[in-house]
N, C-alpha and C. Protein backbone atom coordinates (compact mmCIF):
# COMPACT_ATOMS: atom_id res chain seq x y z
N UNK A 1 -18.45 31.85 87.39
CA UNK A 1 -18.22 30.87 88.42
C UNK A 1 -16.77 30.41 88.36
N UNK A 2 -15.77 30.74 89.60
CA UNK A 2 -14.57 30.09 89.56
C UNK A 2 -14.82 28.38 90.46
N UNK A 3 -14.03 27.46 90.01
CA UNK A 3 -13.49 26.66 90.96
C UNK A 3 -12.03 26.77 91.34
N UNK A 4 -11.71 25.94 92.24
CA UNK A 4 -10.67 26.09 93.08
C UNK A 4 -10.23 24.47 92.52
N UNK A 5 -8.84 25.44 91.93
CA UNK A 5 -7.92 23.91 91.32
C UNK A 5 -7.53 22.56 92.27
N UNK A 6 -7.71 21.42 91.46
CA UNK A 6 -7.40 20.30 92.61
C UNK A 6 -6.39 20.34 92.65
N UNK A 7 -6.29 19.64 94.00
CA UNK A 7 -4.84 19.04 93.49
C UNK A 7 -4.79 17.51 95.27
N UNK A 8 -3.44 16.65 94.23
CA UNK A 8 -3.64 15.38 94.83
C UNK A 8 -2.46 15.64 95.35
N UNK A 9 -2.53 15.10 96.63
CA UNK A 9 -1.38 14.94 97.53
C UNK A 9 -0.52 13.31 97.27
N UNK A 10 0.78 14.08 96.93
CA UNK A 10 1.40 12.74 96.97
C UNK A 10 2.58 12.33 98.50
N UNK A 11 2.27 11.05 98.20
CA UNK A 11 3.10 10.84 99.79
C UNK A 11 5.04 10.94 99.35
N UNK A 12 5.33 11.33 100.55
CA UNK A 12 6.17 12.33 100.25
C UNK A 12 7.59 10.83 99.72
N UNK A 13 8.43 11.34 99.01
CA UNK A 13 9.46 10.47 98.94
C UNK A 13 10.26 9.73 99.69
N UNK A 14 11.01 8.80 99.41
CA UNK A 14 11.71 8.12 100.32
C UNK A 14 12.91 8.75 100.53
N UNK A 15 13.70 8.51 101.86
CA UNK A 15 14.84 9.36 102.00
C UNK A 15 15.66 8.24 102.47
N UNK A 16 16.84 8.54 102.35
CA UNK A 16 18.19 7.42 103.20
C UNK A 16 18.48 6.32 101.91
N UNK A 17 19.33 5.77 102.41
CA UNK A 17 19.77 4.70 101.12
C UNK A 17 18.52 3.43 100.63
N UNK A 18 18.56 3.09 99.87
CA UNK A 18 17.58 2.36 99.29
C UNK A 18 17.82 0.71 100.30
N UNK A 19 16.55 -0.30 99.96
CA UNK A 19 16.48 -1.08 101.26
C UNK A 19 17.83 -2.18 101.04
N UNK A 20 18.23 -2.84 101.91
CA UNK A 20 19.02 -3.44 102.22
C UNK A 20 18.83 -4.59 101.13
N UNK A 21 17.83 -5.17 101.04
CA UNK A 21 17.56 -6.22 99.75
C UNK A 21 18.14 -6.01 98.27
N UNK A 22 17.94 -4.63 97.85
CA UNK A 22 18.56 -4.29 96.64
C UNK A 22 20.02 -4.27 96.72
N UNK A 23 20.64 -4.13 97.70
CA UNK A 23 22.02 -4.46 97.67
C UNK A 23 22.74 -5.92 97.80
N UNK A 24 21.68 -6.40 98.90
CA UNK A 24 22.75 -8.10 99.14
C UNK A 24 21.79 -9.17 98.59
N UNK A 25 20.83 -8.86 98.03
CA UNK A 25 20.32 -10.19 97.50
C UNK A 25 19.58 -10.88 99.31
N UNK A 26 19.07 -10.07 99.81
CA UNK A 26 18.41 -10.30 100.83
C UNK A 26 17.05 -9.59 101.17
N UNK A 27 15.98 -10.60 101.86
CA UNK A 27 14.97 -9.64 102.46
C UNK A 27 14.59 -10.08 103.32
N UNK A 28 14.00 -9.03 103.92
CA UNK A 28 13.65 -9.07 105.72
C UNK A 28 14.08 -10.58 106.29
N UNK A 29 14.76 -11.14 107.12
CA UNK A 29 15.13 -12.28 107.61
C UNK A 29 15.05 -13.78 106.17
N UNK A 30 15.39 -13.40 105.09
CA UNK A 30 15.49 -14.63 103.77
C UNK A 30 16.55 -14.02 103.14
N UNK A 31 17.35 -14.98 102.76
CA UNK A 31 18.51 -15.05 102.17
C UNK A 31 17.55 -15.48 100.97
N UNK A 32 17.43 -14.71 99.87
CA UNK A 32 16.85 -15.53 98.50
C UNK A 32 17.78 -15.61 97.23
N UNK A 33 19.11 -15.46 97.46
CA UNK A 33 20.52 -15.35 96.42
C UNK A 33 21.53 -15.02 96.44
N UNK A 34 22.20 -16.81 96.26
CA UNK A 34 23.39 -16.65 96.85
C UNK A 34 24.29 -16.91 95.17
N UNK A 35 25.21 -15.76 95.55
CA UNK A 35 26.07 -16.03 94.15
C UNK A 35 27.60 -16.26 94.66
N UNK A 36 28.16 -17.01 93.98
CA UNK A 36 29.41 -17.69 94.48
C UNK A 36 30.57 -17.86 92.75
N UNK A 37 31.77 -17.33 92.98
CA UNK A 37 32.62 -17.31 92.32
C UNK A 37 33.66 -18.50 92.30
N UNK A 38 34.12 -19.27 91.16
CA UNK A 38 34.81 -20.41 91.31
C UNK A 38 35.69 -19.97 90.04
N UNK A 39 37.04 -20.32 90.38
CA UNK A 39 38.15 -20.22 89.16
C UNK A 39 38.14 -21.37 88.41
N UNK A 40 38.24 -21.36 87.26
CA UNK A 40 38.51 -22.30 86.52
C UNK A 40 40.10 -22.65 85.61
N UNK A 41 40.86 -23.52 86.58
CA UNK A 41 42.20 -23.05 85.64
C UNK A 41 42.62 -23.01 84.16
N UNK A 42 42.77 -22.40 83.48
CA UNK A 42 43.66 -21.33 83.29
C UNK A 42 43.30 -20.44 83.80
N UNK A 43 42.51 -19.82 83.33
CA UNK A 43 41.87 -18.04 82.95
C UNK A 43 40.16 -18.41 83.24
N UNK A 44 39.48 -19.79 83.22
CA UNK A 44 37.79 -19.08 83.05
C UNK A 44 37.61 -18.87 84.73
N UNK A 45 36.36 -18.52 84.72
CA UNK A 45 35.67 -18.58 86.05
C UNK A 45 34.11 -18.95 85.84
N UNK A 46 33.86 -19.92 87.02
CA UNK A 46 32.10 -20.05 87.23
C UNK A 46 31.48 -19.14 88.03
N UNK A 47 30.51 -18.26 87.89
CA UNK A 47 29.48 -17.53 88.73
C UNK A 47 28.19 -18.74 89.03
N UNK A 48 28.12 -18.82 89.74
CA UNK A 48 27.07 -19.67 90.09
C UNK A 48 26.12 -18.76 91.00
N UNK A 49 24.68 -18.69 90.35
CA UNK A 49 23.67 -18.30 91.25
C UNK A 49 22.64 -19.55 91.57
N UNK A 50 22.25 -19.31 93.27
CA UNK A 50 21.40 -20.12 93.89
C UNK A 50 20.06 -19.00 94.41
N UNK A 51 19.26 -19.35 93.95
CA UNK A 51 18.00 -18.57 94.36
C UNK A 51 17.05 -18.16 93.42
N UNK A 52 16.64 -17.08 93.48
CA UNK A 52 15.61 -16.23 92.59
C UNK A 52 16.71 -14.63 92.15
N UNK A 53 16.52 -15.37 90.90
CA UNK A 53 17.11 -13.48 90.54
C UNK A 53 15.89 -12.48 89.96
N UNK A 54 15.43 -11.57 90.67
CA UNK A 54 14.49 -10.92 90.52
C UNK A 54 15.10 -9.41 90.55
N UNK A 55 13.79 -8.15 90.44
CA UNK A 55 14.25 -7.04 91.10
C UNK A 55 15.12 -6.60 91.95
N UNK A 56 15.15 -7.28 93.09
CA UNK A 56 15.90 -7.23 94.18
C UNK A 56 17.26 -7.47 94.49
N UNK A 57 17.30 -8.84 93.57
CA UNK A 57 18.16 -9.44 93.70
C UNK A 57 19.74 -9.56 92.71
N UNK A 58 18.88 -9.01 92.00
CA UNK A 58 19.82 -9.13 90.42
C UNK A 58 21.13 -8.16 90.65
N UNK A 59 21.11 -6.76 91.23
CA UNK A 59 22.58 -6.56 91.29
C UNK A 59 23.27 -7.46 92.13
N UNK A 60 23.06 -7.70 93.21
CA UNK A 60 24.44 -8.83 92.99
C UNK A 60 24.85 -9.95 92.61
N UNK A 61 24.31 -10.48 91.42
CA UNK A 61 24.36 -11.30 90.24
C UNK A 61 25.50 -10.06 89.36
N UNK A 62 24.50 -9.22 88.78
CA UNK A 62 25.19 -7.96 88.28
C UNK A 62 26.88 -7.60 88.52
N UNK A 63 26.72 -7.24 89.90
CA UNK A 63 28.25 -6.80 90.46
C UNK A 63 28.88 -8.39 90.38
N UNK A 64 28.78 -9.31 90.75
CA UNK A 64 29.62 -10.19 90.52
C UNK A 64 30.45 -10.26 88.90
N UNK A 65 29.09 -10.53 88.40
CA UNK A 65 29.34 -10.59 86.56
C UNK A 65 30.46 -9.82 86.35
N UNK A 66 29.76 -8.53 86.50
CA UNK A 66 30.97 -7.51 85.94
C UNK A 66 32.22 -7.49 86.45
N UNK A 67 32.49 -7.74 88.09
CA UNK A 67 33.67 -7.84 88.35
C UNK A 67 34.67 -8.87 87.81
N UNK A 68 33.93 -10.00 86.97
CA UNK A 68 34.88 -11.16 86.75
C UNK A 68 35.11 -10.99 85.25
N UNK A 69 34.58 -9.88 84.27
CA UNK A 69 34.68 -9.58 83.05
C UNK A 69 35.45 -8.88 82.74
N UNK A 70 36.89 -9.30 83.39
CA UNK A 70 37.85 -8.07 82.59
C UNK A 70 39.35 -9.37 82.78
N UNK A 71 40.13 -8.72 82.10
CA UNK A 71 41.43 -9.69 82.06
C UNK A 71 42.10 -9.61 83.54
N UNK A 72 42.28 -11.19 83.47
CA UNK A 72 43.03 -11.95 82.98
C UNK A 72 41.74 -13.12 82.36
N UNK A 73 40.61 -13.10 83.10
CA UNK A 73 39.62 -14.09 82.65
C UNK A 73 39.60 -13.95 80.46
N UNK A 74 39.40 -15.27 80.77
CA UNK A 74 39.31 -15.35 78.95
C UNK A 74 37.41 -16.18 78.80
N UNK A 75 37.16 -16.65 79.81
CA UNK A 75 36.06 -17.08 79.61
C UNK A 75 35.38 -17.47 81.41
N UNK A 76 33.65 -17.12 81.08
CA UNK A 76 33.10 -17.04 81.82
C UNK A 76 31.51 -17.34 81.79
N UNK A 77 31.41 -18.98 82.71
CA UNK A 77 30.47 -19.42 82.93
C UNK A 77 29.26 -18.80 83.89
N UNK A 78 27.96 -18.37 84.00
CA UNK A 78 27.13 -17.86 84.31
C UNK A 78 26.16 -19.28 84.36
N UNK A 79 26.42 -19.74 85.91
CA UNK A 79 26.02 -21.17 85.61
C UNK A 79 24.20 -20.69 86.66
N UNK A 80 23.21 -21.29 86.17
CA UNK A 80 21.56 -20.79 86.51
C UNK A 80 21.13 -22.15 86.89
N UNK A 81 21.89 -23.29 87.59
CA UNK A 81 21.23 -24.22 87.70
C UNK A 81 20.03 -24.72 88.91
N UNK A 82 20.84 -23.68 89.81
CA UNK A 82 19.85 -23.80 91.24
C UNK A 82 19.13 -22.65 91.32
N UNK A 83 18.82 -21.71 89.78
CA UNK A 83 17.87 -21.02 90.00
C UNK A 83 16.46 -21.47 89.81
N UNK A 84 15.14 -20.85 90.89
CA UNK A 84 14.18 -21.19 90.28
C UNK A 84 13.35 -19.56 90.08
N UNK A 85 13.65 -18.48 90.21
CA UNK A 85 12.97 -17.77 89.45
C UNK A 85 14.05 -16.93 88.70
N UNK A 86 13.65 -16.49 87.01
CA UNK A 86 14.42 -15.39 86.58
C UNK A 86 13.68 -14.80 86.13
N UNK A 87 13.24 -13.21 86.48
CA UNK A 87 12.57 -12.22 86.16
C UNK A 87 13.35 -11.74 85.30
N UNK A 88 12.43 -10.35 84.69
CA UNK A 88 13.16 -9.22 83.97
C UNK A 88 14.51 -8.52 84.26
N UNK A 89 14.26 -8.15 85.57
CA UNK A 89 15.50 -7.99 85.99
C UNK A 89 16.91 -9.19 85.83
N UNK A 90 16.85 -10.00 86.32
CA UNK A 90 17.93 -10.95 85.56
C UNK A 90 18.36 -11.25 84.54
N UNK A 91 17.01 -11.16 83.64
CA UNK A 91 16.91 -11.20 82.14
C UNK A 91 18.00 -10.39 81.25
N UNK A 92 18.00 -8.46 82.39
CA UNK A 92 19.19 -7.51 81.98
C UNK A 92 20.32 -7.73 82.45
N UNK A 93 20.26 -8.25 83.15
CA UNK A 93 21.78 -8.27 84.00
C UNK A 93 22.89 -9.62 83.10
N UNK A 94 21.96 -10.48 82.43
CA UNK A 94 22.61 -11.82 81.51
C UNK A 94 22.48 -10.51 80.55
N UNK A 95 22.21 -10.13 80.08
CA UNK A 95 22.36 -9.06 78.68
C UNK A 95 23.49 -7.95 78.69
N UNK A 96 23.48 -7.69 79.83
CA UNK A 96 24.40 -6.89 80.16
C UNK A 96 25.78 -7.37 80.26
N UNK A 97 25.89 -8.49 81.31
CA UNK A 97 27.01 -9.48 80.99
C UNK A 97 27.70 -9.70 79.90
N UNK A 98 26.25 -10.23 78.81
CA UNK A 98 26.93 -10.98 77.71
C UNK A 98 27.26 -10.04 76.65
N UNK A 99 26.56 -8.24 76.82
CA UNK A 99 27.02 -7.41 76.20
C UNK A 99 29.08 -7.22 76.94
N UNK A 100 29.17 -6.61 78.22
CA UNK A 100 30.05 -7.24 78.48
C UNK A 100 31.47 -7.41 78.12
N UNK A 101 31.36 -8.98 77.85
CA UNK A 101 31.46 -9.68 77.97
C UNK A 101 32.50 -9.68 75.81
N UNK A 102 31.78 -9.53 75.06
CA UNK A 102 31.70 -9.17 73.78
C UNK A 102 32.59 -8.08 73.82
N UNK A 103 32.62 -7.07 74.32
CA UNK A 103 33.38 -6.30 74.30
C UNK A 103 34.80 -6.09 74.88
N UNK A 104 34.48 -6.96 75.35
CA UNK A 104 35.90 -7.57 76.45
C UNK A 104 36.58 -8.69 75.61
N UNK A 105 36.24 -9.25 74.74
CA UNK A 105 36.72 -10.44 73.98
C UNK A 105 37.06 -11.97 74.89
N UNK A 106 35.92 -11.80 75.93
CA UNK A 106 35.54 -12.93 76.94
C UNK A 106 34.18 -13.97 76.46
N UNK A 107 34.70 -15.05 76.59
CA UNK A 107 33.69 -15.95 75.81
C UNK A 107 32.35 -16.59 76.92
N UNK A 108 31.67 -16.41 76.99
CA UNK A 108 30.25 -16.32 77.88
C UNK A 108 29.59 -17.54 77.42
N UNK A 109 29.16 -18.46 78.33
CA UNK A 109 28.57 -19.69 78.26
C UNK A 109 27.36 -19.45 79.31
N UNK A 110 26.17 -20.03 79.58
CA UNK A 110 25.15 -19.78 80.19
C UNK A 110 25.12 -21.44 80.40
N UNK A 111 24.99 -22.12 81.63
CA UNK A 111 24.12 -23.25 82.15
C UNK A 111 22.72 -22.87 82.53
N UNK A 112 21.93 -23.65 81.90
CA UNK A 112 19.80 -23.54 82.17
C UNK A 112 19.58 -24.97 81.74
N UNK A 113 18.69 -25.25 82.35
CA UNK A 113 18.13 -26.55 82.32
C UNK A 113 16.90 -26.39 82.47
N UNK A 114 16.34 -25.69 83.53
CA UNK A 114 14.81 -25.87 84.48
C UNK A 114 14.54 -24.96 83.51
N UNK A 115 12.66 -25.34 83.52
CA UNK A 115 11.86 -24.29 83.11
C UNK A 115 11.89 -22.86 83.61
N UNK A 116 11.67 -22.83 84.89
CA UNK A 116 11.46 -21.34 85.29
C UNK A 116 13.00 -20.05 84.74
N UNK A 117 13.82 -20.58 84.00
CA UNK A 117 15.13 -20.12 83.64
C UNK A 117 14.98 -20.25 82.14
N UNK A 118 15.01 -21.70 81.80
CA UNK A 118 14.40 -21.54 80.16
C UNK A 118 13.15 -20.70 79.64
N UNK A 119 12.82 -20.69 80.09
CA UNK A 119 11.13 -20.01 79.79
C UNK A 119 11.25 -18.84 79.46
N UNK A 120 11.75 -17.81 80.60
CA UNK A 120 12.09 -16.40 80.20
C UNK A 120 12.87 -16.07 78.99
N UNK A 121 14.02 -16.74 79.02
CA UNK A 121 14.92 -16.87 77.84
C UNK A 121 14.24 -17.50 76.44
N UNK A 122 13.74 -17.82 76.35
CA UNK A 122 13.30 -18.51 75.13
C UNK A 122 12.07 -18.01 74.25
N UNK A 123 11.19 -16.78 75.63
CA UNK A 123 10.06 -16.28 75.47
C UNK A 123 10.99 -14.89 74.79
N UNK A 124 11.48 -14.74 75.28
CA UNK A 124 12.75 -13.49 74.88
C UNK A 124 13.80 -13.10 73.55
N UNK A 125 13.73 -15.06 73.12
CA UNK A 125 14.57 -14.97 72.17
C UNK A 125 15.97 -14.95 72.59
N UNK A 126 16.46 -15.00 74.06
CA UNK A 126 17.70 -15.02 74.64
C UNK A 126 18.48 -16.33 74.43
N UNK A 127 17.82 -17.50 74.68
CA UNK A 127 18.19 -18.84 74.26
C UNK A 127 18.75 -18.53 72.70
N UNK A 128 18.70 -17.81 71.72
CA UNK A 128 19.28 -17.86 70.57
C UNK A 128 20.85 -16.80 70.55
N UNK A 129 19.95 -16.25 71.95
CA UNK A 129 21.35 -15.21 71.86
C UNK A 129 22.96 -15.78 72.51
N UNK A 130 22.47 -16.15 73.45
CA UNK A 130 23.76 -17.00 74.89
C UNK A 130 23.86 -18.33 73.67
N UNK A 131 25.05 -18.88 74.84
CA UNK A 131 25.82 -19.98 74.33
C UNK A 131 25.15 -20.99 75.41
N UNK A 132 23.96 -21.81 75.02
CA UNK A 132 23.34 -22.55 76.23
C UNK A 132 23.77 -23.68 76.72
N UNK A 133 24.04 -24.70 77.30
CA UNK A 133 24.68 -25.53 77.78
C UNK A 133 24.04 -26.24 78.84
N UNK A 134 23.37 -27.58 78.58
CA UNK A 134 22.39 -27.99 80.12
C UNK A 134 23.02 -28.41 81.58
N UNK A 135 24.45 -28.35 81.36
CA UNK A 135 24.96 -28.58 82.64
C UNK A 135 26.77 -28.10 82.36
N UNK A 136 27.25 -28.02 83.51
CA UNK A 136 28.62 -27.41 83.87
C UNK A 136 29.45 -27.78 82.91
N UNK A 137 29.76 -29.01 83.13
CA UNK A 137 30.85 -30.13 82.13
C UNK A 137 30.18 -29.50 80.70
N UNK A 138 29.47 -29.46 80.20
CA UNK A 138 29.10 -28.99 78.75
C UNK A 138 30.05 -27.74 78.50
N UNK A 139 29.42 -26.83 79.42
CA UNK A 139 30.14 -25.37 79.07
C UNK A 139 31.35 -25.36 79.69
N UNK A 140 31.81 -25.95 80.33
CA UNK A 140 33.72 -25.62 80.24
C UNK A 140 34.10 -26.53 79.30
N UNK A 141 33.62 -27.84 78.71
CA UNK A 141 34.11 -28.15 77.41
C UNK A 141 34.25 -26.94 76.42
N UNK A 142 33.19 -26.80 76.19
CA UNK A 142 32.95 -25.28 75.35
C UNK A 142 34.17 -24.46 75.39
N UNK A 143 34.57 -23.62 76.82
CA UNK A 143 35.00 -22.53 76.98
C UNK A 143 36.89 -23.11 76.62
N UNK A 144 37.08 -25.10 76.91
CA UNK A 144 38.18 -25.40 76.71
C UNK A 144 38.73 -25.38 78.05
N UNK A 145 38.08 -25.60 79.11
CA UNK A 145 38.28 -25.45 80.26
C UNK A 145 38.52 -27.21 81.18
N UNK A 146 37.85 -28.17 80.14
CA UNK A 146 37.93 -29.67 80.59
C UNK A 146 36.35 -29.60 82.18
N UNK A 147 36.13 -31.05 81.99
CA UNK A 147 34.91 -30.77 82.93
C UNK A 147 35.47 -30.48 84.26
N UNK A 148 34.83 -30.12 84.99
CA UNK A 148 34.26 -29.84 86.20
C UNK A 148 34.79 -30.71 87.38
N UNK A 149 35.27 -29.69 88.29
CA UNK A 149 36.10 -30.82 89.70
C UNK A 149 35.53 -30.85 90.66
């Protein structure tokens, strides 16, 4: 007795560039993350994210980071205060940073306050890793930057 081998049909792949959300921190008609760059005189700079950094959203958290991690910057705030979700994905993109960041001989400060930001980090063991700071004025003291204008 032969049978006749199965087999499962898979639906076929996606073609064309990947969706518009994975690039701008957008989906279908919602803006869910907005990241914004601020100089800090001398040399630091603030990244400030507003939203959810998730899957979607996290490279351009990502591309910002990295673009502000190279000289002339000497230090760089990664401020999370108006975030309310940080997934896994964000989780790499602060790791990545603060790897980085280390290698660049750039000094990395993290603002978190809220749970939904502490939580991940702390469940992670990341809170031991970053330089934490519950608000702005903390971490440009830190970085030697004087508070916040």
């Amino acid at each position: 007795m032969t049978t006749a081998p199965t087999t499962a049909a898979l639906p076929p792949a996606p073609t064309g560039p990947p969706p518009a959300a994975v690039l701008t921190g957008r989906r279908p008609g919602k803006e869910i993350l907005t990241v914004t760059a601020r100089p800090v005189p001398p040399s630091a700079v603030v990244i400030a994210a507003r939203g959810e950094v998730d899957l979607c959203t996290s490279p351009l958290l990502r591309e910002s980071l990295l673009a502000h991690l190279r000289p002339p910057c000497s230090g760089l705030v990664i401020d999370l205060t108006d975030v309310g979700f940080l997934g896994a994905a964000g989780l790499t993109v602060l790791t990545t940073a603060g790897d980085a960041a280390t290698a660049a001989g750039i000094k990395l400060c993290v603002v978190a306050h809220s749970r939904p930001v502490l939580r991940p980090l702390t469940i992670t063991g990341l809170d031991r890793v970053f330089d934490l700071h519950p608000d702005l004025p903390q971490a440009l003291r830190c970085l030697g930057g004087g508070p916040a204008g």
